[in-house]
N, C-alpha and C. Protein backbone atom coordinates (compact mmCIF):
# COMPACT_ATOMS: atom_id res chain seq x y z
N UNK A 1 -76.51 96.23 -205.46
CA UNK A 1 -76.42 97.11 -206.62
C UNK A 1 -76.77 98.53 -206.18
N UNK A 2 -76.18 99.86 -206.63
CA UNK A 2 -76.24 100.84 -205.97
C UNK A 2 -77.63 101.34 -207.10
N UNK A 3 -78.38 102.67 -206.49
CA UNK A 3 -78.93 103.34 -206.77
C UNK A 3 -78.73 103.89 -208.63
N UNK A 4 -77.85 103.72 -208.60
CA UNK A 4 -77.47 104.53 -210.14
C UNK A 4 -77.13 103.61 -211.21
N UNK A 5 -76.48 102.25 -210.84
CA UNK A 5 -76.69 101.61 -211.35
C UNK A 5 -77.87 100.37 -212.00
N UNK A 6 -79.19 100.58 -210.51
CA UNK A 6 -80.23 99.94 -210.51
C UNK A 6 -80.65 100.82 -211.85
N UNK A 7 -80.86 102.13 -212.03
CA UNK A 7 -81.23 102.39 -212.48
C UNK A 7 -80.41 102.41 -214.19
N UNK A 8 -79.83 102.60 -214.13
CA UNK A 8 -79.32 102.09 -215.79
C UNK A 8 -79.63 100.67 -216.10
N UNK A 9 -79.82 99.62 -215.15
CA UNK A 9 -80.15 98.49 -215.69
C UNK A 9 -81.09 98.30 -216.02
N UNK A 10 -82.35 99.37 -215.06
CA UNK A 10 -83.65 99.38 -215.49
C UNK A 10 -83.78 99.77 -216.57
N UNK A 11 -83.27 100.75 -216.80
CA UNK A 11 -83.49 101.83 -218.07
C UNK A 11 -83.43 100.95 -219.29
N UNK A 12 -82.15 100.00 -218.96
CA UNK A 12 -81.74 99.27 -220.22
C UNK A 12 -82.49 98.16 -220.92
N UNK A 13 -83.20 97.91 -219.45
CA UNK A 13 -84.49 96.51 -219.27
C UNK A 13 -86.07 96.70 -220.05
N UNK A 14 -85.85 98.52 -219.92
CA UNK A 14 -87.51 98.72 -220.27
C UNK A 14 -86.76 99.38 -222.09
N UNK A 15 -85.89 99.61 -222.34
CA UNK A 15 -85.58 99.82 -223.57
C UNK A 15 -85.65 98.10 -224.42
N UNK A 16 -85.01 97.59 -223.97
CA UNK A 16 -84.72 96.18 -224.74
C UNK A 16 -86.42 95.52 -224.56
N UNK A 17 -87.36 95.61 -223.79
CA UNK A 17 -88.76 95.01 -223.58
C UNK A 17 -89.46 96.30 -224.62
N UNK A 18 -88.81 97.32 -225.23
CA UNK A 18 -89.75 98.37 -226.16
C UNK A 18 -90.47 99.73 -225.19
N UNK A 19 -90.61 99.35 -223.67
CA UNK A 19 -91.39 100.31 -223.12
C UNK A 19 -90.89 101.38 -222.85
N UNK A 20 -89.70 102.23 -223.26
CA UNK A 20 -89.45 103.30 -223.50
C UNK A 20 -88.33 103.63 -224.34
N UNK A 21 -88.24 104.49 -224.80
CA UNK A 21 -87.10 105.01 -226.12
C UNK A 21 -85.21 105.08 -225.46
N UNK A 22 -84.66 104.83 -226.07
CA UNK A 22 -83.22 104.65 -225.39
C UNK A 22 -83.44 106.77 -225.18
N UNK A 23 -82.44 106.92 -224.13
CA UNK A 23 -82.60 108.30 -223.42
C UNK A 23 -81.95 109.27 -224.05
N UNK A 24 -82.37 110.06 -224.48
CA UNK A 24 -82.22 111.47 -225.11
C UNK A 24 -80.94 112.50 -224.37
N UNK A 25 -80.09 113.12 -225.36
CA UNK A 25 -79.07 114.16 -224.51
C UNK A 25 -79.17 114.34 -223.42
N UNK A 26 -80.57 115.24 -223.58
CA UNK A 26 -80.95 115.97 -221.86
C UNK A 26 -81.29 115.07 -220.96
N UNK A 27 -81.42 113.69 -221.34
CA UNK A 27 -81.95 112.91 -220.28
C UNK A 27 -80.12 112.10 -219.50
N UNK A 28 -79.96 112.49 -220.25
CA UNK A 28 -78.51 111.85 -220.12
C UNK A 28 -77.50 112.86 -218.84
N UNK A 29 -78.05 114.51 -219.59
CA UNK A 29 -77.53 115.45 -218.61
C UNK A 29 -77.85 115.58 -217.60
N UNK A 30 -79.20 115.45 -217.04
CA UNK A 30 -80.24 115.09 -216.45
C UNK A 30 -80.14 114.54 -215.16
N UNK A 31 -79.54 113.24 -215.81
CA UNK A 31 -79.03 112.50 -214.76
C UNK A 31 -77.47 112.74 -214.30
N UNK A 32 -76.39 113.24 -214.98
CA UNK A 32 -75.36 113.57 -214.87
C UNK A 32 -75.54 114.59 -213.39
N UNK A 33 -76.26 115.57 -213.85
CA UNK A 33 -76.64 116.51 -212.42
C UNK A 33 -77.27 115.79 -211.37
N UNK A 34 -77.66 114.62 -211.40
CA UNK A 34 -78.29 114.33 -210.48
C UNK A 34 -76.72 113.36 -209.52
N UNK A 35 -76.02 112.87 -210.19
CA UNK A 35 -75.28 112.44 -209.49
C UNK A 35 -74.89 113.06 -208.57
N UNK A 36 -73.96 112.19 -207.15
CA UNK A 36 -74.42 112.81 -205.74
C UNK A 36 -72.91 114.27 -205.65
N UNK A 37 -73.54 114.60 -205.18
CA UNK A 37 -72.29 116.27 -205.08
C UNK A 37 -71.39 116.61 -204.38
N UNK A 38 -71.35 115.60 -203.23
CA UNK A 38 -70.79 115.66 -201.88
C UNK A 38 -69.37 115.00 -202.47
N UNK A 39 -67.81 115.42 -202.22
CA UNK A 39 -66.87 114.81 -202.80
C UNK A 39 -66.36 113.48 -201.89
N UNK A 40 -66.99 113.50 -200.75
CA UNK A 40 -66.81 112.04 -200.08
C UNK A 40 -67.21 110.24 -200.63
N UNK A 41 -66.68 110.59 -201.81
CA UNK A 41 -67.21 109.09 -202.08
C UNK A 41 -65.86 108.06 -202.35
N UNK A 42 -65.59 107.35 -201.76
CA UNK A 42 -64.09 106.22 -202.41
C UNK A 42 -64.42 105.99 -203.42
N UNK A 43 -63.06 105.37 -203.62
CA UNK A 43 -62.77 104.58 -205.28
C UNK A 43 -64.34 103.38 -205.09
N UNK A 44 -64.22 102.93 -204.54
CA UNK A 44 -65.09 101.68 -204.10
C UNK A 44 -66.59 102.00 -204.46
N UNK A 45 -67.15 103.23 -203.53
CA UNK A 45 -68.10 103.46 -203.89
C UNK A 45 -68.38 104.38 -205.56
N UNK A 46 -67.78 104.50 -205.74
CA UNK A 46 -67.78 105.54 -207.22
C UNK A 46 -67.78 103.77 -208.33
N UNK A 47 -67.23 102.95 -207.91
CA UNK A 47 -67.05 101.80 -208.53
C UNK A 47 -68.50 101.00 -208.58
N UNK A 48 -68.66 101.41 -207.47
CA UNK A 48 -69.94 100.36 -207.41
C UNK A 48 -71.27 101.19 -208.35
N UNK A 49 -71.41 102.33 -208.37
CA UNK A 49 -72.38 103.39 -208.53
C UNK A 49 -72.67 103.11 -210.31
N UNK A 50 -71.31 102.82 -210.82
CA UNK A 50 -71.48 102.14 -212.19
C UNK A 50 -71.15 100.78 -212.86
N UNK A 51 -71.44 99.88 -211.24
CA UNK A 51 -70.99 98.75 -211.82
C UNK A 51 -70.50 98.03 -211.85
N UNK A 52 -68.73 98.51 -212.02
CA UNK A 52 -67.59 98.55 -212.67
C UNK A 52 -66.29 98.04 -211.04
N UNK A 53 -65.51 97.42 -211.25
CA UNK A 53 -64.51 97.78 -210.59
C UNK A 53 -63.74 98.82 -210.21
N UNK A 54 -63.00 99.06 -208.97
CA UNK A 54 -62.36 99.94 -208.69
C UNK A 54 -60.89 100.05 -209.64
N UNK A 55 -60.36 98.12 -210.19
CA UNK A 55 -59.54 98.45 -210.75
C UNK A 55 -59.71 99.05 -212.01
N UNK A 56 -60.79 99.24 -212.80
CA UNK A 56 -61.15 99.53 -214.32
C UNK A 56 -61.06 101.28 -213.48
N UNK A 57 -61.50 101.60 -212.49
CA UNK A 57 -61.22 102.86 -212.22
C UNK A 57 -59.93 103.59 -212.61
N UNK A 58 -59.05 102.83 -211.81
CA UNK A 58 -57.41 103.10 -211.68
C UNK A 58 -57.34 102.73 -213.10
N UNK A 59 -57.47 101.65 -213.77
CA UNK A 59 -56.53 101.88 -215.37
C UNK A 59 -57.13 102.84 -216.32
N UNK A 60 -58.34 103.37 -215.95
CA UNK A 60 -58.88 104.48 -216.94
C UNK A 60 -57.22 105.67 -215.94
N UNK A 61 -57.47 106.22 -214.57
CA UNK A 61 -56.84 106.53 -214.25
C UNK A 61 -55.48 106.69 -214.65
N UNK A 62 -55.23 105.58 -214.92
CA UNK A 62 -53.41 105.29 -215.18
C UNK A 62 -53.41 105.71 -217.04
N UNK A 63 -54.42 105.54 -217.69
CA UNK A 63 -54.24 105.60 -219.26
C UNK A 63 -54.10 107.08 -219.57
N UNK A 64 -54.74 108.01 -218.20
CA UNK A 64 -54.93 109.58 -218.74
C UNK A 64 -56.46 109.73 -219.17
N UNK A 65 -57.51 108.68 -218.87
CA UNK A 65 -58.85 109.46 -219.32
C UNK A 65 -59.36 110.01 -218.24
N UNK A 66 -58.61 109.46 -216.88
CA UNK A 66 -59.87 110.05 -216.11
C UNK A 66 -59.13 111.19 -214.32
N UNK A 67 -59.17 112.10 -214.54
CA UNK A 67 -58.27 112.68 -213.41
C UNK A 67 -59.35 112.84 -211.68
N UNK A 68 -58.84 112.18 -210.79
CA UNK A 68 -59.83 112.52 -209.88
C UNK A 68 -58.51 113.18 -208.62
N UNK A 69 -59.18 113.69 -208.09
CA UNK A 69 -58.44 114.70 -206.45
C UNK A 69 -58.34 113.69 -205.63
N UNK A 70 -57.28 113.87 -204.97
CA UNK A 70 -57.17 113.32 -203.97
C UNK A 70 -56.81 113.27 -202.63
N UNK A 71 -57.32 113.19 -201.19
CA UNK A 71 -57.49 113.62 -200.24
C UNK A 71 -55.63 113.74 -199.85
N UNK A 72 -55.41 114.44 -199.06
CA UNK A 72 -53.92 114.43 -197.98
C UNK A 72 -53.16 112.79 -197.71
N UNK A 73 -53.91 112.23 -197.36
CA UNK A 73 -53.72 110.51 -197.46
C UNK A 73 -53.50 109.76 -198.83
N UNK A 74 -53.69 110.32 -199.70
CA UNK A 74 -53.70 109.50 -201.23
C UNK A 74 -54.47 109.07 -201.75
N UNK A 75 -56.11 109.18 -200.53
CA UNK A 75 -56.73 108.25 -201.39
C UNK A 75 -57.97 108.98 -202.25
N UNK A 76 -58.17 108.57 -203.52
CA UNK A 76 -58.99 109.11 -204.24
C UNK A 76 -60.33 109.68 -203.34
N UNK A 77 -61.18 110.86 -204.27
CA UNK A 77 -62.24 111.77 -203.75
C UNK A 77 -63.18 111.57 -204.81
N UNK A 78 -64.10 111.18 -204.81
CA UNK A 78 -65.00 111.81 -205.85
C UNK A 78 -65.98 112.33 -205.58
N UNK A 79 -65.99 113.62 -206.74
CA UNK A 79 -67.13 114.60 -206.70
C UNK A 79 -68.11 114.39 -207.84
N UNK A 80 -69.16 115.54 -207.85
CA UNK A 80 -69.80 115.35 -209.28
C UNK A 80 -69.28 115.33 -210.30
N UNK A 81 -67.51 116.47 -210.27
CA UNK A 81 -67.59 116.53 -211.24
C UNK A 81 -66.54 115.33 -212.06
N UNK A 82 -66.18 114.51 -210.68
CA UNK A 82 -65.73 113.03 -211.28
C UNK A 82 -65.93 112.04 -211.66
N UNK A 83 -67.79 111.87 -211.11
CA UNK A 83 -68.31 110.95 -211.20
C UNK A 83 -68.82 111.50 -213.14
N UNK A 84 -68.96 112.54 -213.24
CA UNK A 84 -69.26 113.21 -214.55
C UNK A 84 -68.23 112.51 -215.43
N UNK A 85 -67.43 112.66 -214.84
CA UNK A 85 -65.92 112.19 -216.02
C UNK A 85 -66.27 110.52 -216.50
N UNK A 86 -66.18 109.76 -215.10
CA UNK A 86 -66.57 108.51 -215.24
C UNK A 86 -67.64 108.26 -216.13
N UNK A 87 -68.56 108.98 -215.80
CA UNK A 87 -69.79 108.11 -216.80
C UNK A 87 -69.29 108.68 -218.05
N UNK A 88 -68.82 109.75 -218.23
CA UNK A 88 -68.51 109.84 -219.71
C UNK A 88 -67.34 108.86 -219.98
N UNK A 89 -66.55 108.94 -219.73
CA UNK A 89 -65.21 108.02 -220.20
C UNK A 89 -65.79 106.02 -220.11
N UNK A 90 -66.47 106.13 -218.58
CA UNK A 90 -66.92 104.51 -219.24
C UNK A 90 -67.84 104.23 -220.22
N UNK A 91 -69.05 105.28 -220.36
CA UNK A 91 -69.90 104.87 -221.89
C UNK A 91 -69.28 104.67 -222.85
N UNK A 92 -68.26 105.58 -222.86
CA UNK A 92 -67.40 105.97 -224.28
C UNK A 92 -66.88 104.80 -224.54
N UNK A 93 -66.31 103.66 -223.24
CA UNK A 93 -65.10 102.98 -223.10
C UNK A 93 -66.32 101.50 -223.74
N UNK A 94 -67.85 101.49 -222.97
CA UNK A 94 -68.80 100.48 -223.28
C UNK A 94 -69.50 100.34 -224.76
N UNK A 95 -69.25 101.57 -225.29
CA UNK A 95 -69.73 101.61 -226.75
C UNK A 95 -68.44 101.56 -227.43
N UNK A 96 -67.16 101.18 -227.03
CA UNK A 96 -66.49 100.57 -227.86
C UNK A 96 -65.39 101.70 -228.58
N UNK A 97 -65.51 102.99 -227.91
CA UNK A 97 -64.38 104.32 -228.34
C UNK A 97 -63.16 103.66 -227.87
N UNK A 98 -61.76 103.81 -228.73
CA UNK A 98 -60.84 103.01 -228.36
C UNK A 98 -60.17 103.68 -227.11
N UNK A 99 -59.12 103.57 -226.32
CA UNK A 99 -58.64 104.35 -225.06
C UNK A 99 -57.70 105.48 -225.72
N UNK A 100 -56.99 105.57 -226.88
CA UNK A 100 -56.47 106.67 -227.68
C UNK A 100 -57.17 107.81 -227.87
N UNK A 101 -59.03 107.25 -228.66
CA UNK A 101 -59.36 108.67 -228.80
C UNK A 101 -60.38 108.86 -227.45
N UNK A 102 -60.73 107.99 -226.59
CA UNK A 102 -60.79 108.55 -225.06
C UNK A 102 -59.82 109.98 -224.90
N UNK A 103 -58.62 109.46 -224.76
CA UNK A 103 -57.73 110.27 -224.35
C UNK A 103 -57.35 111.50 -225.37
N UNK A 104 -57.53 111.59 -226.30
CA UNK A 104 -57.50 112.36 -227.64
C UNK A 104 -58.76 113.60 -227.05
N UNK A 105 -59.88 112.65 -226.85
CA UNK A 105 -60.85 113.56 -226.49
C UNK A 105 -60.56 114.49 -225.25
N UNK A 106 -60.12 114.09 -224.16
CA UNK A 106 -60.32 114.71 -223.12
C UNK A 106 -58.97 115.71 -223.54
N UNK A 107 -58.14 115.36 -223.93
CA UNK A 107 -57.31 116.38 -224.58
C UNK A 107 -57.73 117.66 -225.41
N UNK A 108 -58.42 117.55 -226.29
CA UNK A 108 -59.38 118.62 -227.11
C UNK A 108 -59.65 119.35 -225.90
N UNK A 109 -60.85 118.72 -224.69
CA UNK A 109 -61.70 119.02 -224.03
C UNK A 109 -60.99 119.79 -222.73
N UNK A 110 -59.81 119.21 -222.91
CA UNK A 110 -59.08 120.01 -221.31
C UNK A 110 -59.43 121.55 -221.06
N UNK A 111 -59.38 122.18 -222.06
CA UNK A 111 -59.71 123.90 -221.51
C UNK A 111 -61.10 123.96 -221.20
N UNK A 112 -61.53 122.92 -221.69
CA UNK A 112 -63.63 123.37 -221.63
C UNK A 112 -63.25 123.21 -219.67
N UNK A 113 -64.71 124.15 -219.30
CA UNK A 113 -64.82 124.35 -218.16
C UNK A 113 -65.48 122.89 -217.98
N UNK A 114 -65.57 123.18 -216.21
CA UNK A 114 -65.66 121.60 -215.33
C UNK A 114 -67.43 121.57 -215.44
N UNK A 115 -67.52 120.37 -216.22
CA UNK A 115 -69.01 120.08 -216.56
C UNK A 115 -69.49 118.37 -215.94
N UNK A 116 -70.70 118.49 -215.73
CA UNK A 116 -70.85 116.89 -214.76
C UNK A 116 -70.67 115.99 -215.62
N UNK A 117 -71.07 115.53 -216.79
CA UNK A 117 -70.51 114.68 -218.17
C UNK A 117 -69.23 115.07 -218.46
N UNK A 118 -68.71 115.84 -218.30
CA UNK A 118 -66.80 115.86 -219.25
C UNK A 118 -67.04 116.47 -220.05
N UNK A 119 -67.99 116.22 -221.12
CA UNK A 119 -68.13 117.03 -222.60
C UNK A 119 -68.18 118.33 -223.01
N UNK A 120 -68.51 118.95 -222.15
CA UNK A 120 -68.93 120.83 -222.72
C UNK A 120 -67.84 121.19 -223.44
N UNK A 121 -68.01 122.28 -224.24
CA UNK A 121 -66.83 122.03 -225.21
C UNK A 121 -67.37 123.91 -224.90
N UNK A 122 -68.39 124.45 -224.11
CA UNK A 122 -68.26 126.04 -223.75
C UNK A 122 -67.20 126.33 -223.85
N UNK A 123 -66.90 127.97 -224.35
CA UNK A 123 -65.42 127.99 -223.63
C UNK A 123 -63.95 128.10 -224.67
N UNK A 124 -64.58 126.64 -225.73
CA UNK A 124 -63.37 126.31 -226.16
C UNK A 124 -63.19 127.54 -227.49
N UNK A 125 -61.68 127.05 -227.93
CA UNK A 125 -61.91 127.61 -229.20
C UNK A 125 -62.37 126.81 -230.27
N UNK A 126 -62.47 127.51 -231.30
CA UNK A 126 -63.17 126.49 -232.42
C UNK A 126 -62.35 125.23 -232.69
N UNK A 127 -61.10 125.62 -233.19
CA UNK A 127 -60.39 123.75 -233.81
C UNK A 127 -60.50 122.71 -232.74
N UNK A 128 -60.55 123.03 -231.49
CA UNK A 128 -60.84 121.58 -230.68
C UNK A 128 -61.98 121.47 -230.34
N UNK A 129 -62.77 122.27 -230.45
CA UNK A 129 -64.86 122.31 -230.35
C UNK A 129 -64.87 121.41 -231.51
N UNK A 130 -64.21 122.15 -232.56
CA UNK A 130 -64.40 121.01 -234.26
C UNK A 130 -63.79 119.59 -234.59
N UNK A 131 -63.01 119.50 -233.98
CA UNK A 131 -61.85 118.34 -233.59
C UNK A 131 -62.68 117.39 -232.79
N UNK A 132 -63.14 117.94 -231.66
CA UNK A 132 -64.10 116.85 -230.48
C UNK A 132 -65.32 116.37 -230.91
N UNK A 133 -66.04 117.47 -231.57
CA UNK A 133 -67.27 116.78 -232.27
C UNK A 133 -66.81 116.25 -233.70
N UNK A 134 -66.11 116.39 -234.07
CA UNK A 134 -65.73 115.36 -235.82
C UNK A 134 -65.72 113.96 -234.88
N UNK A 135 -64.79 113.71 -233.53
CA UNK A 135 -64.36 112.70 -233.46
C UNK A 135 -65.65 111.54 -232.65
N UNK A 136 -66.56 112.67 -232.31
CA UNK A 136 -67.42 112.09 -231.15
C UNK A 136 -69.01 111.86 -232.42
N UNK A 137 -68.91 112.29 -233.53
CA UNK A 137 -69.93 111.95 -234.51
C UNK A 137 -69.56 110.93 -235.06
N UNK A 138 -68.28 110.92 -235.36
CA UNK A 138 -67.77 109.38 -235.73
C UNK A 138 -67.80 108.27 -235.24
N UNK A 139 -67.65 108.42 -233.55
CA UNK A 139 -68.13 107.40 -232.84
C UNK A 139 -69.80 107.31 -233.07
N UNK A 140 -70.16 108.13 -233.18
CA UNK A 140 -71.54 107.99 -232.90
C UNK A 140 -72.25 107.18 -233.99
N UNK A 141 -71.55 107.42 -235.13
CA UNK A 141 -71.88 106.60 -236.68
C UNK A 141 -71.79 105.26 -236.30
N UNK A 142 -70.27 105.40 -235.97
CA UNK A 142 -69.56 103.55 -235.88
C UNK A 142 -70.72 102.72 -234.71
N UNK A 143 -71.19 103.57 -233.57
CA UNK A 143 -72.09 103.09 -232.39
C UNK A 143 -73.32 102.46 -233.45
N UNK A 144 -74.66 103.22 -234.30
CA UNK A 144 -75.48 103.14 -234.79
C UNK A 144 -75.22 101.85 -235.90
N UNK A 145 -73.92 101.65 -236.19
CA UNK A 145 -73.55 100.59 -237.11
C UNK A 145 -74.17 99.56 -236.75
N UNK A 146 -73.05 99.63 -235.01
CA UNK A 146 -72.94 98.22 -234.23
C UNK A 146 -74.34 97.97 -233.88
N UNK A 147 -75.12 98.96 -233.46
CA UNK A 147 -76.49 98.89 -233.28
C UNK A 147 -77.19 97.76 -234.24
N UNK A 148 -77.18 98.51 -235.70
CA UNK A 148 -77.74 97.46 -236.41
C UNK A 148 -77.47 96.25 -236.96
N UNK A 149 -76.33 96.14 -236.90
CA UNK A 149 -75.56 94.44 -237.26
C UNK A 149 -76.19 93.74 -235.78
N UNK A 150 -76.09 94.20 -234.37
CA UNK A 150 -76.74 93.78 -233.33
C UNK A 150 -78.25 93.23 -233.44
N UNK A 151 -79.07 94.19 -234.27
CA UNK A 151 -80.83 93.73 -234.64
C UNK A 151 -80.17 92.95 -235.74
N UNK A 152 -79.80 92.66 -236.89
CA UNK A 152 -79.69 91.33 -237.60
C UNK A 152 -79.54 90.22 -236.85
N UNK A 153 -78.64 90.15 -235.82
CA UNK A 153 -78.40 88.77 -235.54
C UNK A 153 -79.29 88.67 -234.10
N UNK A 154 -80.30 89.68 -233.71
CA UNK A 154 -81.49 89.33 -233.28
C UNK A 154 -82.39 89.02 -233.46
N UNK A 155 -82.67 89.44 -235.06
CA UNK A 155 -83.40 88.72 -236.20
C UNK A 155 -83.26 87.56 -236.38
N UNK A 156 -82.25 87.18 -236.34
CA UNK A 156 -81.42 86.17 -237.17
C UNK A 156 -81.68 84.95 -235.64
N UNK A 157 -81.53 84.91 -234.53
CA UNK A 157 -81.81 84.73 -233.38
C UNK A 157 -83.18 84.55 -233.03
N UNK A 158 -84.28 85.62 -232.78
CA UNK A 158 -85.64 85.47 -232.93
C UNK A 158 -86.16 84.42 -234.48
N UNK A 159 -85.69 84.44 -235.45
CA UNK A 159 -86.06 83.56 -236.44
C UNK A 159 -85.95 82.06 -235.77
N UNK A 160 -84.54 81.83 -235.83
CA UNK A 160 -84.53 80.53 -235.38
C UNK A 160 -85.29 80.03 -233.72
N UNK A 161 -85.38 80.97 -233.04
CA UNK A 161 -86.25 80.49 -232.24
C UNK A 161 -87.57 80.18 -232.58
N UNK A 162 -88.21 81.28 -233.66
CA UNK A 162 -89.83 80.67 -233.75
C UNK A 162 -89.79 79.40 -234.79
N UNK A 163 -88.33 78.86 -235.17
CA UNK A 163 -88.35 77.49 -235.97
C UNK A 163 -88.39 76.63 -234.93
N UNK A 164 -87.79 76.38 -233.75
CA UNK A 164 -87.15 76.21 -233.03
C UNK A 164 -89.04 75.64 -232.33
N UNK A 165 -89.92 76.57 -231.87
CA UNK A 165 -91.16 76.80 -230.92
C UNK A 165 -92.23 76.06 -232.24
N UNK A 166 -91.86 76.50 -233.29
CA UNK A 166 -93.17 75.91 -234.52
C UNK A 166 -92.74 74.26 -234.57
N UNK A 167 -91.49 73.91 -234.40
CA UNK A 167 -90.93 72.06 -234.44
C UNK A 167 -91.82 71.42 -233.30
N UNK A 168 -91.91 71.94 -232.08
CA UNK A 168 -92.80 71.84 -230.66
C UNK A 168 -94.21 71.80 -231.09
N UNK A 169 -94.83 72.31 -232.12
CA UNK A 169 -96.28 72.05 -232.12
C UNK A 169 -96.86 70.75 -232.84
């Protein structure tokens, strides 16, 4: 497991055990800058860094969410500011944003300057600054939904287990 991914699993491990708060914007940007800067990384390793397959790489690739450079030989490069793209386009893709307004988004977002997340919307003019965040608050609603129908049937889950542990005594 690579470095970046150890660490999102951790992150995700000490959130779900309560010992720290799911991560804040800046913690999010945070780490975006921290990703590595050097554009020598393959499909392979950029794959591994979140996880993910190289082919989920290529079909984000092939759908239009995700554009990366590529060396004289053909074969993909990634830099920060691709690996930026990636983590934005796969969260987006893991919290369930459909691949339309993926691509909807990065459309709005195409004039914003090259940012390590994808998102900066600096730059833009207003109707697609207003367009990207209408569409990215909406996700964010529909996310907080899924969130809580998720704690019901953890409720609902933790209940029947302490029926489940009280039958045992």
């Amino acid at each position: 497991m690579d470095e970046h991914d150890a660490l999102i699993e951790r992150m995700a491990e000490d959130i779900a055990a309560g010992r720290r708060p799911p991560p804040t914007s800046q913690e999010v940007e945070q780490y975006a800058l921290e990703l590595p800067a050097s554009g020598d990384l393959a499909i392979g390793e950029a794959a591994a860094m979140f996880g993910i397959l190289p082919t989920t790489i290529r079909y984000y690739e092939d759908a239009g969410l995700l554009r990366v450079s590529r060396r004289e030989n053909g074969h993909r490069v990634f830099d920060r500011a691709a690996l930026g793209d990636l983590l934005f386009v796969h969260g987006m893709r893991l919290s369930g944003m459909a691949v339309k307004d993926i691509a909807r988004l990065r459309e709005l977002l195409s004039d914003a300057p090259d940012d390590p997340c994808g998102a900066t919307a600096r730059g833009l003019d207003e109707a697609p600054r207003t367009a990207a965040r209408d569409l990215l608050e909406h996700h964010a609603a529909q996310v907080r939904l899924q969130i809580a129908r998720l704690q019901i049937a953890l409720a609902v889950a933790e209940h029947k287990t302490d029926h489940l542990i009280g039958d045992e005594r």
